[in-house]
N, C-alpha and C. Protein backbone atom coordinates (compact mmCIF):
# COMPACT_ATOMS: atom_id res chain seq x y z
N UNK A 1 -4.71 -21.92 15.78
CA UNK A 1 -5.34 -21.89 14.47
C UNK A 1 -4.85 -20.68 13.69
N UNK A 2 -4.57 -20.91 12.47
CA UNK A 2 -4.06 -19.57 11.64
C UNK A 2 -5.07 -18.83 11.35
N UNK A 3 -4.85 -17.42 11.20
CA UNK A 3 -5.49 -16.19 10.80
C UNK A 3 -5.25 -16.73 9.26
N UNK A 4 -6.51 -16.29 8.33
CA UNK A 4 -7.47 -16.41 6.98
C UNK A 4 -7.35 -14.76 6.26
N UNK A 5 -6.29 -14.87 5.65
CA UNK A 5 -6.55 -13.44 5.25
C UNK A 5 -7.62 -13.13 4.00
N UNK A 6 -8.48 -11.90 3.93
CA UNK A 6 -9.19 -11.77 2.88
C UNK A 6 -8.89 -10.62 1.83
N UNK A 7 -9.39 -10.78 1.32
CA UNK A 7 -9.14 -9.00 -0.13
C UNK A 7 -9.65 -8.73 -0.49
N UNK A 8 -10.37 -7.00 -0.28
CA UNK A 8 -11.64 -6.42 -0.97
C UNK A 8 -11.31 -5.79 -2.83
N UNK A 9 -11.72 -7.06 -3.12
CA UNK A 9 -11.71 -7.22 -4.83
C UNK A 9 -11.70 -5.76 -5.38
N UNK A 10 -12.90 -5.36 -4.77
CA UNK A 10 -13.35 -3.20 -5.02
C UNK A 10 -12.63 -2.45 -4.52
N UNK A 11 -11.41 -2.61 -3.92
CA UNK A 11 -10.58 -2.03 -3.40
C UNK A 11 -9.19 -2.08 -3.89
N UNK A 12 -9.18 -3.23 -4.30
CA UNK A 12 -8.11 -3.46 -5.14
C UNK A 12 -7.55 -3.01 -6.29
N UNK A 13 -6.38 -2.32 -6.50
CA UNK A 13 -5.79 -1.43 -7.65
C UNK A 13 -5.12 -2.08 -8.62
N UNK A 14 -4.92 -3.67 -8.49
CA UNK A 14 -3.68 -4.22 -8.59
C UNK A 14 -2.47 -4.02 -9.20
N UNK A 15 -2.18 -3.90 -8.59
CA UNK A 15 -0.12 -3.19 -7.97
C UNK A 15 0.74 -3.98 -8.09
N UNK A 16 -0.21 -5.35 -7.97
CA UNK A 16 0.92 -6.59 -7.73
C UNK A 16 1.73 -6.85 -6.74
N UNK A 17 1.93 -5.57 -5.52
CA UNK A 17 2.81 -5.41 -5.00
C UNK A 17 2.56 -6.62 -3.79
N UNK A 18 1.06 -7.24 -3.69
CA UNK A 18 1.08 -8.22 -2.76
C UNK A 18 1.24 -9.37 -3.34
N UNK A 19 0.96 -9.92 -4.50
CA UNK A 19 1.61 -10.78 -5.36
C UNK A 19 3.23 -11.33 -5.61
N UNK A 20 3.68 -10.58 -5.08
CA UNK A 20 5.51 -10.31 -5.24
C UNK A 20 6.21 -11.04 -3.67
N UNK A 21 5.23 -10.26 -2.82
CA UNK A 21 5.70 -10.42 -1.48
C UNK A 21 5.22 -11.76 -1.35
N UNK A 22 3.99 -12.35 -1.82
CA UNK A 22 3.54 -13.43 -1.12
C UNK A 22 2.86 -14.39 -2.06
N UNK A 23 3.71 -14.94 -3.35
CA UNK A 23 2.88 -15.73 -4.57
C UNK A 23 2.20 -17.15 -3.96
N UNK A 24 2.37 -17.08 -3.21
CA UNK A 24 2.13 -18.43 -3.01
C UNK A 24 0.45 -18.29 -2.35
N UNK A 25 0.19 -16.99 -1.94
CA UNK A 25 -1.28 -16.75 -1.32
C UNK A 25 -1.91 -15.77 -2.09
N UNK A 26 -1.62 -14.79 -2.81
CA UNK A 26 -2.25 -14.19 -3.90
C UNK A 26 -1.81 -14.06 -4.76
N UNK A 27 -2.75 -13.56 -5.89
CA UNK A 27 -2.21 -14.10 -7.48
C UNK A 27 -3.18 -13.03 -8.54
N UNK A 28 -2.76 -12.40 -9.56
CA UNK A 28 -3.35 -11.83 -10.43
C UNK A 28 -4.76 -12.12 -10.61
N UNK A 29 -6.06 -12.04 -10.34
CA UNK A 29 -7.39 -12.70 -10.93
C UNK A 29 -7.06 -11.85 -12.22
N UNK A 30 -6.88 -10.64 -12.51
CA UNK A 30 -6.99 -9.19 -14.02
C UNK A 30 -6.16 -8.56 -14.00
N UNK A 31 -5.84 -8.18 -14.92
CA UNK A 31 -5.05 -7.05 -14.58
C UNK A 31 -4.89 -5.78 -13.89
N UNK A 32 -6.21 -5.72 -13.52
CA UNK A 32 -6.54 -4.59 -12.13
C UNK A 32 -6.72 -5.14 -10.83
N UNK A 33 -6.87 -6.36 -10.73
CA UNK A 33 -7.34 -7.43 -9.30
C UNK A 33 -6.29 -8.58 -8.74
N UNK A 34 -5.79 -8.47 -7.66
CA UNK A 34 -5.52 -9.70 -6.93
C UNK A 34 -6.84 -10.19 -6.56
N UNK A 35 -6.35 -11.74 -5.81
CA UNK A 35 -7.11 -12.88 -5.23
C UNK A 35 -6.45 -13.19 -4.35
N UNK A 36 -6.90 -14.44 -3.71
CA UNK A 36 -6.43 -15.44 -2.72
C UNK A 36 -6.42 -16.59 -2.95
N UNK A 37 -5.82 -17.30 -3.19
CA UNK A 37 -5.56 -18.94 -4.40
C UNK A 37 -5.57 -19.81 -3.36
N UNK A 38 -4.68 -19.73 -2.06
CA UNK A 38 -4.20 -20.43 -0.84
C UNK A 38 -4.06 -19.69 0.34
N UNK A 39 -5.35 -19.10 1.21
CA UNK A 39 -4.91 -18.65 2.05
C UNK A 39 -4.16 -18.92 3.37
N UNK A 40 -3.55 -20.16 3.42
CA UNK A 40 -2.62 -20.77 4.34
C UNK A 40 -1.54 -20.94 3.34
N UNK A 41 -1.43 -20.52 2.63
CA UNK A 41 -0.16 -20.79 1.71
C UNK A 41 1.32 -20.32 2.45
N UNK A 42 1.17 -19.38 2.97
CA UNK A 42 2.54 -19.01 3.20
C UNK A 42 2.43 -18.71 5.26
N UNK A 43 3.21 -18.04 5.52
CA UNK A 43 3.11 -17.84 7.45
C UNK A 43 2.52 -16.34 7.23
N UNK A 44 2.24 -16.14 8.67
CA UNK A 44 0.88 -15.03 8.53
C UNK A 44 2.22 -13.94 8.93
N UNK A 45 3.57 -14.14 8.73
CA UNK A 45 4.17 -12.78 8.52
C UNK A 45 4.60 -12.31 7.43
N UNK A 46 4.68 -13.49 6.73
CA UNK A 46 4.51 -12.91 5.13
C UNK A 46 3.21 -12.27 4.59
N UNK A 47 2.19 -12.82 5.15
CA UNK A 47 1.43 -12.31 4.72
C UNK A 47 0.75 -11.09 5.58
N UNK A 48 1.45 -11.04 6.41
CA UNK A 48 1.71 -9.57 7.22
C UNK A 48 2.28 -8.64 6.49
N UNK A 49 3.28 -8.72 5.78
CA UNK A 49 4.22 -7.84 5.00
C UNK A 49 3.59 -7.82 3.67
N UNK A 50 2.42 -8.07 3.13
CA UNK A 50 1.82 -8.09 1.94
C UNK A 50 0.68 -6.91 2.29
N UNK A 51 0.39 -7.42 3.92
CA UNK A 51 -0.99 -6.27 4.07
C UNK A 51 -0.28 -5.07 4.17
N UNK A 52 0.88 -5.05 4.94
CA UNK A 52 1.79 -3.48 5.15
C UNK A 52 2.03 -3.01 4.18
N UNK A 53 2.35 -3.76 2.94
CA UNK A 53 3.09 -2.72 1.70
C UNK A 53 1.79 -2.62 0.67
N UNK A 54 0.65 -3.12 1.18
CA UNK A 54 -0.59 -2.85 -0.35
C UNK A 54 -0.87 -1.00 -0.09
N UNK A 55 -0.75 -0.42 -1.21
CA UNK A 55 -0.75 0.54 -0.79
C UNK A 55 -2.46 1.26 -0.52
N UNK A 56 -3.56 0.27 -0.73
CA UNK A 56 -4.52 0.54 -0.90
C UNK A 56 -4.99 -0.01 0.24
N UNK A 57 -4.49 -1.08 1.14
CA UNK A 57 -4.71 -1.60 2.17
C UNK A 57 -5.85 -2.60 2.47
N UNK A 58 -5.81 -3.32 1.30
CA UNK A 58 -7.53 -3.76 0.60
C UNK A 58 -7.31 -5.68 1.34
N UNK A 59 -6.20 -5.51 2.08
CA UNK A 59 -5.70 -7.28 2.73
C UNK A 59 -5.85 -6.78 3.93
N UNK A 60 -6.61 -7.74 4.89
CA UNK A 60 -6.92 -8.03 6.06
C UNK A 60 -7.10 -9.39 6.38
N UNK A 61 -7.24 -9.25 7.69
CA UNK A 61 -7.61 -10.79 8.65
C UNK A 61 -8.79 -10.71 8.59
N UNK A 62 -9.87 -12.42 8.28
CA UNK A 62 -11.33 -12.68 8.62
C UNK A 62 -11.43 -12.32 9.80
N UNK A 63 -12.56 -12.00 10.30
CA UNK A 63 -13.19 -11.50 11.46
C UNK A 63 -13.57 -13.02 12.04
């Protein structure tokens, strides 16, 4: 079963920088906020490399 990644909205700076790495699973909600549109959208090493480069670190795996 795939890992569900989540994003603490209040934590979020948006940078975009996880948006870039991985459009297909997060996406602008503001201009200060990512989201999660599709969280099976892409393989969980892309979206591995989205949690490594946020520099705020606000992407994780559901518990």
């Amino acid at each position: 079963m795939s890992r569900i990644p989540a994003l603490d909205g209040d934590t979020c700076i948006g940078c975009e920088t996880c948006t870039r790495i991985c459009p297909n699973v997060l996406y602008m909600v503001s201009e200060h906020k990512a989201g999660i549109h599709n969280p099976t959208g892409d393989s969980e090493e892309k979206i591995e490399q989205a949690m490594d480069e946020c520099p705020v670190a606000c992407i994780t795996w559901e518990e």
